[in-house]
Protein backbone atom coordinates (compact mmCIF):
# COMPACT_ATOMS: atom_id res chain seq x y z
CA UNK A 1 25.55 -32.28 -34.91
CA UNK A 2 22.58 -33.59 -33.50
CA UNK A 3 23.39 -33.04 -29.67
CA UNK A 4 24.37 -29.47 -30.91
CA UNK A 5 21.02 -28.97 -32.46
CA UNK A 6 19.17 -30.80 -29.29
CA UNK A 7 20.97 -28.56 -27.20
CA UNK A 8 19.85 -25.35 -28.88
CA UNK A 9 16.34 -26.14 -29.35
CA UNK A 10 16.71 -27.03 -25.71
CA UNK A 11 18.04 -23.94 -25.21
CA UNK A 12 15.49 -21.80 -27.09
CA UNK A 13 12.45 -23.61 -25.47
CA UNK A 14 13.98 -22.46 -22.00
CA UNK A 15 14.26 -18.57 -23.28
CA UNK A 16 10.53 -18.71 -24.45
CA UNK A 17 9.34 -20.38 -21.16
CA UNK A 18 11.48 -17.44 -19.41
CA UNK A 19 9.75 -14.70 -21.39
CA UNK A 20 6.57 -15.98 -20.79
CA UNK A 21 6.81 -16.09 -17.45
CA UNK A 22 8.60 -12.63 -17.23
CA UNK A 23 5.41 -11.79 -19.48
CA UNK A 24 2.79 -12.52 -16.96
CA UNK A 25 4.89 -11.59 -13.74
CA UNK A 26 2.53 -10.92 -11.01
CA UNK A 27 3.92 -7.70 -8.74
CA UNK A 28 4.13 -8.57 -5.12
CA UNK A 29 2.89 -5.94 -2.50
CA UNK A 30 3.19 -5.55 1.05
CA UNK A 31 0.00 -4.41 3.20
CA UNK A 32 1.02 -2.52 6.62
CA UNK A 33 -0.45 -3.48 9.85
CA UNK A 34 -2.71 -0.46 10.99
CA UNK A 35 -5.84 1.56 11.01
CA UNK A 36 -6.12 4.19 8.24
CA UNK A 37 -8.37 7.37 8.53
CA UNK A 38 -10.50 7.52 5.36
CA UNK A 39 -9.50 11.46 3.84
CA UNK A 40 -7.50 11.12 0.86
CA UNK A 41 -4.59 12.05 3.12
CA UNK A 42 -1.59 9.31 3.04
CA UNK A 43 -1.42 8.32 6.73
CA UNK A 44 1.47 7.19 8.69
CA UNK A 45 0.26 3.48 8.52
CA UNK A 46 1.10 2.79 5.29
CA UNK A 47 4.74 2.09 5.88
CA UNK A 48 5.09 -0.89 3.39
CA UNK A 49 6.85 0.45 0.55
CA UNK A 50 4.19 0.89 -2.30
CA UNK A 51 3.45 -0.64 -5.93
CA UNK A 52 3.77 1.53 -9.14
CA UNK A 53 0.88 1.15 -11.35
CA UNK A 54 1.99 2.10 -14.54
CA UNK A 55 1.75 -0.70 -16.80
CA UNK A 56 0.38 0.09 -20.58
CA UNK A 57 -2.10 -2.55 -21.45
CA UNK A 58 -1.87 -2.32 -25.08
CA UNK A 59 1.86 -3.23 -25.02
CA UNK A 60 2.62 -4.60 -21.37
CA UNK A 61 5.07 -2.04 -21.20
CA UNK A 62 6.00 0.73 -18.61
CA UNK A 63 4.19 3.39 -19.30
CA UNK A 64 5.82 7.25 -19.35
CA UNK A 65 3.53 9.57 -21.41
CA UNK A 66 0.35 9.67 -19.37
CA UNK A 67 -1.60 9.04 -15.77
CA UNK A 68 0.89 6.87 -13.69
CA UNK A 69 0.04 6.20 -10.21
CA UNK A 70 1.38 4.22 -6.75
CA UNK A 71 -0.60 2.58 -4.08
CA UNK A 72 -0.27 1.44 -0.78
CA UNK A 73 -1.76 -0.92 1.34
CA UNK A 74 -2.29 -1.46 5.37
CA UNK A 75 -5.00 -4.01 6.75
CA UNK A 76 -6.63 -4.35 10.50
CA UNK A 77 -9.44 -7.11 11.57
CA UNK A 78 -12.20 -5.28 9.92
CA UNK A 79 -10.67 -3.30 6.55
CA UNK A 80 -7.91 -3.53 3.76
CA UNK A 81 -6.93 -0.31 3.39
CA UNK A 82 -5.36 1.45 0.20
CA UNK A 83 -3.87 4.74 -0.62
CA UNK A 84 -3.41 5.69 -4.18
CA UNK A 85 -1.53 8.65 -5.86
CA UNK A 86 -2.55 9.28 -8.75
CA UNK A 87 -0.07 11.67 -11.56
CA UNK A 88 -2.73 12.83 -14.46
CA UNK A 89 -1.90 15.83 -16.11
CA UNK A 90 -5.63 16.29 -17.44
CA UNK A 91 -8.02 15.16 -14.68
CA UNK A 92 -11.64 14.87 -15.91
CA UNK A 93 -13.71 18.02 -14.91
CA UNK A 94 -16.17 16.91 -12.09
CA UNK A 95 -19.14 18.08 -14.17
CA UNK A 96 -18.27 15.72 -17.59
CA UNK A 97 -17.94 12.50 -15.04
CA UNK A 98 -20.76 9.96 -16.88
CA UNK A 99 -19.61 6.78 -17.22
CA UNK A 100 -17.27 5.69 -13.98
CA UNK A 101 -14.65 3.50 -15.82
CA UNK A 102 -14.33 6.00 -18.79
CA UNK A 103 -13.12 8.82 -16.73
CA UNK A 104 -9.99 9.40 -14.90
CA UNK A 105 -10.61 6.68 -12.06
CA UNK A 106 -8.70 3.99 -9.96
CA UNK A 107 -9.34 0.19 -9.98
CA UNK A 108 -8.86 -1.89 -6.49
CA UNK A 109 -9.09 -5.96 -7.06
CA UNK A 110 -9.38 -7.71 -4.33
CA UNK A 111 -9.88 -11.88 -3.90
CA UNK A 112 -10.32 -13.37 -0.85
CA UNK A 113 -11.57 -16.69 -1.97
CA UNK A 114 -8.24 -18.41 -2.09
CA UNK A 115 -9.37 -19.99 -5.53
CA UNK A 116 -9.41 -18.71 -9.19
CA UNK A 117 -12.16 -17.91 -11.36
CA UNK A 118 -15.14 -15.44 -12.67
CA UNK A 119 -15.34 -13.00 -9.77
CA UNK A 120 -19.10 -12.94 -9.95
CA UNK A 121 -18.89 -16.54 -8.44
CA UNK A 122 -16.16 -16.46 -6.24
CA UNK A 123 -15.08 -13.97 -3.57
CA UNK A 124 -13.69 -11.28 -5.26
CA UNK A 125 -14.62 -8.11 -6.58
CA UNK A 126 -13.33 -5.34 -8.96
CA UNK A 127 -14.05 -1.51 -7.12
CA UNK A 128 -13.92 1.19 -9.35
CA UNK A 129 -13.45 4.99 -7.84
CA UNK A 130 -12.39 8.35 -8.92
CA UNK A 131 -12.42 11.93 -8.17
CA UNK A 132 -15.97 13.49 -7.91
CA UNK A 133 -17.58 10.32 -8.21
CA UNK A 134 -20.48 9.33 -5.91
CA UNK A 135 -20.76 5.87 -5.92
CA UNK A 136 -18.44 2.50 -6.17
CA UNK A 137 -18.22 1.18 -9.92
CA UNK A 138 -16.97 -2.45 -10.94
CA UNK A 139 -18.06 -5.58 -9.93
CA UNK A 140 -17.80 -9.09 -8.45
CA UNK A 141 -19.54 -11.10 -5.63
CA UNK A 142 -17.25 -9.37 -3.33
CA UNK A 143 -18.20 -6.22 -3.99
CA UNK A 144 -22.15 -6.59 -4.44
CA UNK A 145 -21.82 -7.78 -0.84
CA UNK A 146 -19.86 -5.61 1.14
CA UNK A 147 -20.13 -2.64 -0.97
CA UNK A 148 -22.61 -0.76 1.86
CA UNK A 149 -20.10 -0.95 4.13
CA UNK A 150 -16.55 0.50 2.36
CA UNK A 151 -15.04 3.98 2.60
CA UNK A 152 -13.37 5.94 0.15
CA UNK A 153 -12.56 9.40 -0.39
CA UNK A 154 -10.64 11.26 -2.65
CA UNK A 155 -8.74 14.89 -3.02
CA UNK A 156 -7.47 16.93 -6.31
CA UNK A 157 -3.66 17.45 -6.11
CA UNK A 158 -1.54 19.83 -8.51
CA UNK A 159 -0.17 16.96 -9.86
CA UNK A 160 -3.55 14.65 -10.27
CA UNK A 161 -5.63 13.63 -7.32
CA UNK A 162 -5.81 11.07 -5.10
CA UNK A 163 -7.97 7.93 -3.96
CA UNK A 164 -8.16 5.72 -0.34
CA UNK A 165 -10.16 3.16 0.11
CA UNK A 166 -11.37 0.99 3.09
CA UNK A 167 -12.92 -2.13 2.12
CA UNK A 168 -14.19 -4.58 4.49
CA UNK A 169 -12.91 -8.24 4.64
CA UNK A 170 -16.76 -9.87 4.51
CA UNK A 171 -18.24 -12.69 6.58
CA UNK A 172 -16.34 -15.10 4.54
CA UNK A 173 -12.77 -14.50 5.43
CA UNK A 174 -10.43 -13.49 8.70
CA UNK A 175 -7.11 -11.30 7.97
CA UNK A 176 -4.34 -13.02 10.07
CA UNK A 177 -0.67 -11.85 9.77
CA UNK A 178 1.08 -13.65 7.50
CA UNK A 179 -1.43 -14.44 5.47
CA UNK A 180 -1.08 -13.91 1.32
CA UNK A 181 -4.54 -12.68 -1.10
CA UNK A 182 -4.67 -11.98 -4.57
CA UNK A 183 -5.53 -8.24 -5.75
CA UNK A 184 -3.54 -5.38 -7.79
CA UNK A 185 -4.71 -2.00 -8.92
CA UNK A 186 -5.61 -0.11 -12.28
CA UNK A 187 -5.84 3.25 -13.46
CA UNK A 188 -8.41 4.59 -15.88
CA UNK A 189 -7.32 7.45 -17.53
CA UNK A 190 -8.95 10.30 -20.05
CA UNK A 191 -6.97 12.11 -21.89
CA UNK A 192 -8.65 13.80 -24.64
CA UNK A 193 -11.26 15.49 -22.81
CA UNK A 194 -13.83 13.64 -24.26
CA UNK A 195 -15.68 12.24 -21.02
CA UNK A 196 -17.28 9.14 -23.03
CA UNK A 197 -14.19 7.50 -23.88
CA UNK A 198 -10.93 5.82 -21.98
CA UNK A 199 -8.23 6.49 -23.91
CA UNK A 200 -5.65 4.37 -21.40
CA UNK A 201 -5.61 1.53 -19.37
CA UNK A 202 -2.46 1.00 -16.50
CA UNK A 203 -2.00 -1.78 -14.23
CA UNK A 204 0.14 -2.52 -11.41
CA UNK A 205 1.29 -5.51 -13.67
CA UNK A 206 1.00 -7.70 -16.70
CA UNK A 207 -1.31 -9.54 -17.59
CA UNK A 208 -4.33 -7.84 -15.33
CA UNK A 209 -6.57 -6.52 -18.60
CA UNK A 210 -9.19 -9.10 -18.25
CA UNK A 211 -9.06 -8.56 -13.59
CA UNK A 212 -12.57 -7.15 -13.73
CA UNK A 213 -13.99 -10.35 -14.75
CA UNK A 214 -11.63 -13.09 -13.83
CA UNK A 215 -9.29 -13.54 -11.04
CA UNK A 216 -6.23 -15.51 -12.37
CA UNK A 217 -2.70 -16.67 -11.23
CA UNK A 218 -1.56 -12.83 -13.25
CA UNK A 219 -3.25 -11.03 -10.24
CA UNK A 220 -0.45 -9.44 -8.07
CA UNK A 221 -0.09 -11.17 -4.44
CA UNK A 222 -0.68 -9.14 -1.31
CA UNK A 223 1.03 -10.34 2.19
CA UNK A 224 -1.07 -8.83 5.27
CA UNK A 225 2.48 -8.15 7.08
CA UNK A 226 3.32 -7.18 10.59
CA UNK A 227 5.14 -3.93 10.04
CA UNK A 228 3.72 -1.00 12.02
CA UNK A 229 4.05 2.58 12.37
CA UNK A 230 6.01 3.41 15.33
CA UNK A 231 6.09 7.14 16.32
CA UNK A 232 9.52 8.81 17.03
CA UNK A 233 10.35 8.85 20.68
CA UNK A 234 10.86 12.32 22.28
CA UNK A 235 13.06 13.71 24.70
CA UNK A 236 12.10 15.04 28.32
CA UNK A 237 13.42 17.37 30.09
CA UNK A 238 13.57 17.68 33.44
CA UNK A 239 11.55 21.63 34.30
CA UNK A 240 14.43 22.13 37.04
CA UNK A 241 16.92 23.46 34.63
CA UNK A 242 16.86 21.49 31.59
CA UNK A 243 18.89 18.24 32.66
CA UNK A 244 17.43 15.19 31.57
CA UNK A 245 16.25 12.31 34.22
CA UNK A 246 20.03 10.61 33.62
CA UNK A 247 21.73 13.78 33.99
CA UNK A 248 20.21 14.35 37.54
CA UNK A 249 20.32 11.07 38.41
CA UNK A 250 24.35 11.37 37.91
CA UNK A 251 24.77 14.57 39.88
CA UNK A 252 23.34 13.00 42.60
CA UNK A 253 25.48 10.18 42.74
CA UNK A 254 28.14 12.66 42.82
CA UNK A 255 26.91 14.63 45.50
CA UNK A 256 26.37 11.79 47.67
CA UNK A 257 29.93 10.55 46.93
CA UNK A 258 31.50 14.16 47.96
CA UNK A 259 29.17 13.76 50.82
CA UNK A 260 30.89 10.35 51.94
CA UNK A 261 34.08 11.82 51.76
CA UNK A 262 33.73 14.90 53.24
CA UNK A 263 32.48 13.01 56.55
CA UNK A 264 35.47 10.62 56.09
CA UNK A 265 37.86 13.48 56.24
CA UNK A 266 35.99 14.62 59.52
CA UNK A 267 36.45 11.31 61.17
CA UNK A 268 39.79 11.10 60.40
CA UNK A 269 40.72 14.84 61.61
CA UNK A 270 39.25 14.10 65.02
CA UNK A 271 41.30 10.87 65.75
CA UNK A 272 44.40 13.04 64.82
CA UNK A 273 43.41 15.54 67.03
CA UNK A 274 42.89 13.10 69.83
């Protein structure tokens, strides 16, 4: 009886250590290798497949009902880029934008510091954008120092808008392939019309409510891969009569072949006739 009841409370303890660590499960992302042009159009580069951010921070469940969004990532020697689509029903009106993370907006966190902690002392930042907005929101040293120098623009889609980013590595750290950061990605989202209140809060994955103050082991992992956009090859023609360079190639082979023969037959004609 007692091994029995050892085993289940053995048993139990493992379940609860599984569900807490399917609780706080970090996603993992993929960044593409490549130089994005900052529009708010998705570019080529971003051929890493992307991360859903949909993640309902009042129940850490996936959320269904309201703004939803994915987000891709591609990375050079100067920039991490991202590309965010953004679904939102009820986008707020350019004109009601006050307070940044109170309207319909994205949320980029980023840590380059390779360590944990308040991201007003390490190197990592929290950049808040949306759709009409002017100016970065969020915070972290990361941000307050390389702010100046990021991109972003934005368009309004029928089905929401959308948000890219280019935010610049700092002095403090080198992008090599290979290498794996800490980040993830949030979505703001107003629902109600009411411009001076958030009525939802998404993530890309549990345990990210408290990312724009603290980076932690629940932020999502980014690897700076080596994939790359590779253009599809086209066919030539050749402008002579629309062989290719094979297809002429062969026919001459053949011609010089029936050439060979031809003067073989001539050769051998003459001897008979001698």
């Amino acid at each position: 009886l007692k091994m029995k009841t050892f085993g289940s409370l053995a048993l139990a303890a493992l379940m609860v250590t599984a569900l807490s660590i399917s609780a706080s499960a970090a996603s993992s992302i993929e960044a593409a290798a490549g130089t994005a042009e900052i529009d708010g159009e998705k570019d080529d580069i971003y051929v890493c497949d992307p991360v859903d951010i949909n993640i309902d921070e009042t129940t850490w469940a996936v959320n269904t009902d309201n703004a939803t969004g994915k987000a891709w990532v591609a990375w050079d020697d100067d920039y991490i880029y991202t590309y965010i689509e953004v679904t939102d029903s009820t986008v707020t009106a350019a004109a009601d934008v006050t307070s940044i993370y109170q309207n319909d907006s994205i949320e980029f966190y980023l840590n380059v510091s390779g360590t944990e902690g308040a991201i007003t002392d390490i190197d990592a930042a929290q950049y808040t954008f949306g759709p009409s907005f002017t100016t970065f929101a969020g915070g972290g040293k990361h941000r307050d120092d390389n702010m100046a120098d990021a991109k972003t623009a934005y368009t309004y889609t029928d089905y929401g808008y959308t948000v890219e980013l280019a935010i610049p590595w700092g002095a403090n750290y080198t992008p090599a392939a290979d290498d794996v950061i800490t980040g993830g990605f949030g979505i703001d989202d107003d629902t109600d019309g009411d411009a001076s209140t958030r009525e939802f809060h998404l993530f890309s994955g549990d345990g990210l409510g408290t990312a724009w103050q603290t980076a932690d082991a629940n932020w999502d992992t980014i690897t700076l891969t080596t994939k790359k956009y590779e253009p599809p090859v086209e066919e030539t023609e050749d402008t002579t009569g629309g062989e290719t360079a094979a297809q002429t190639a062969d026919m001459g082979i053949i011609a010089a072949v029936a050439s060979l023969a031809a003067s073989g037959a001539a050769v051998l004609s003459l001897k008979k006739r001698k």
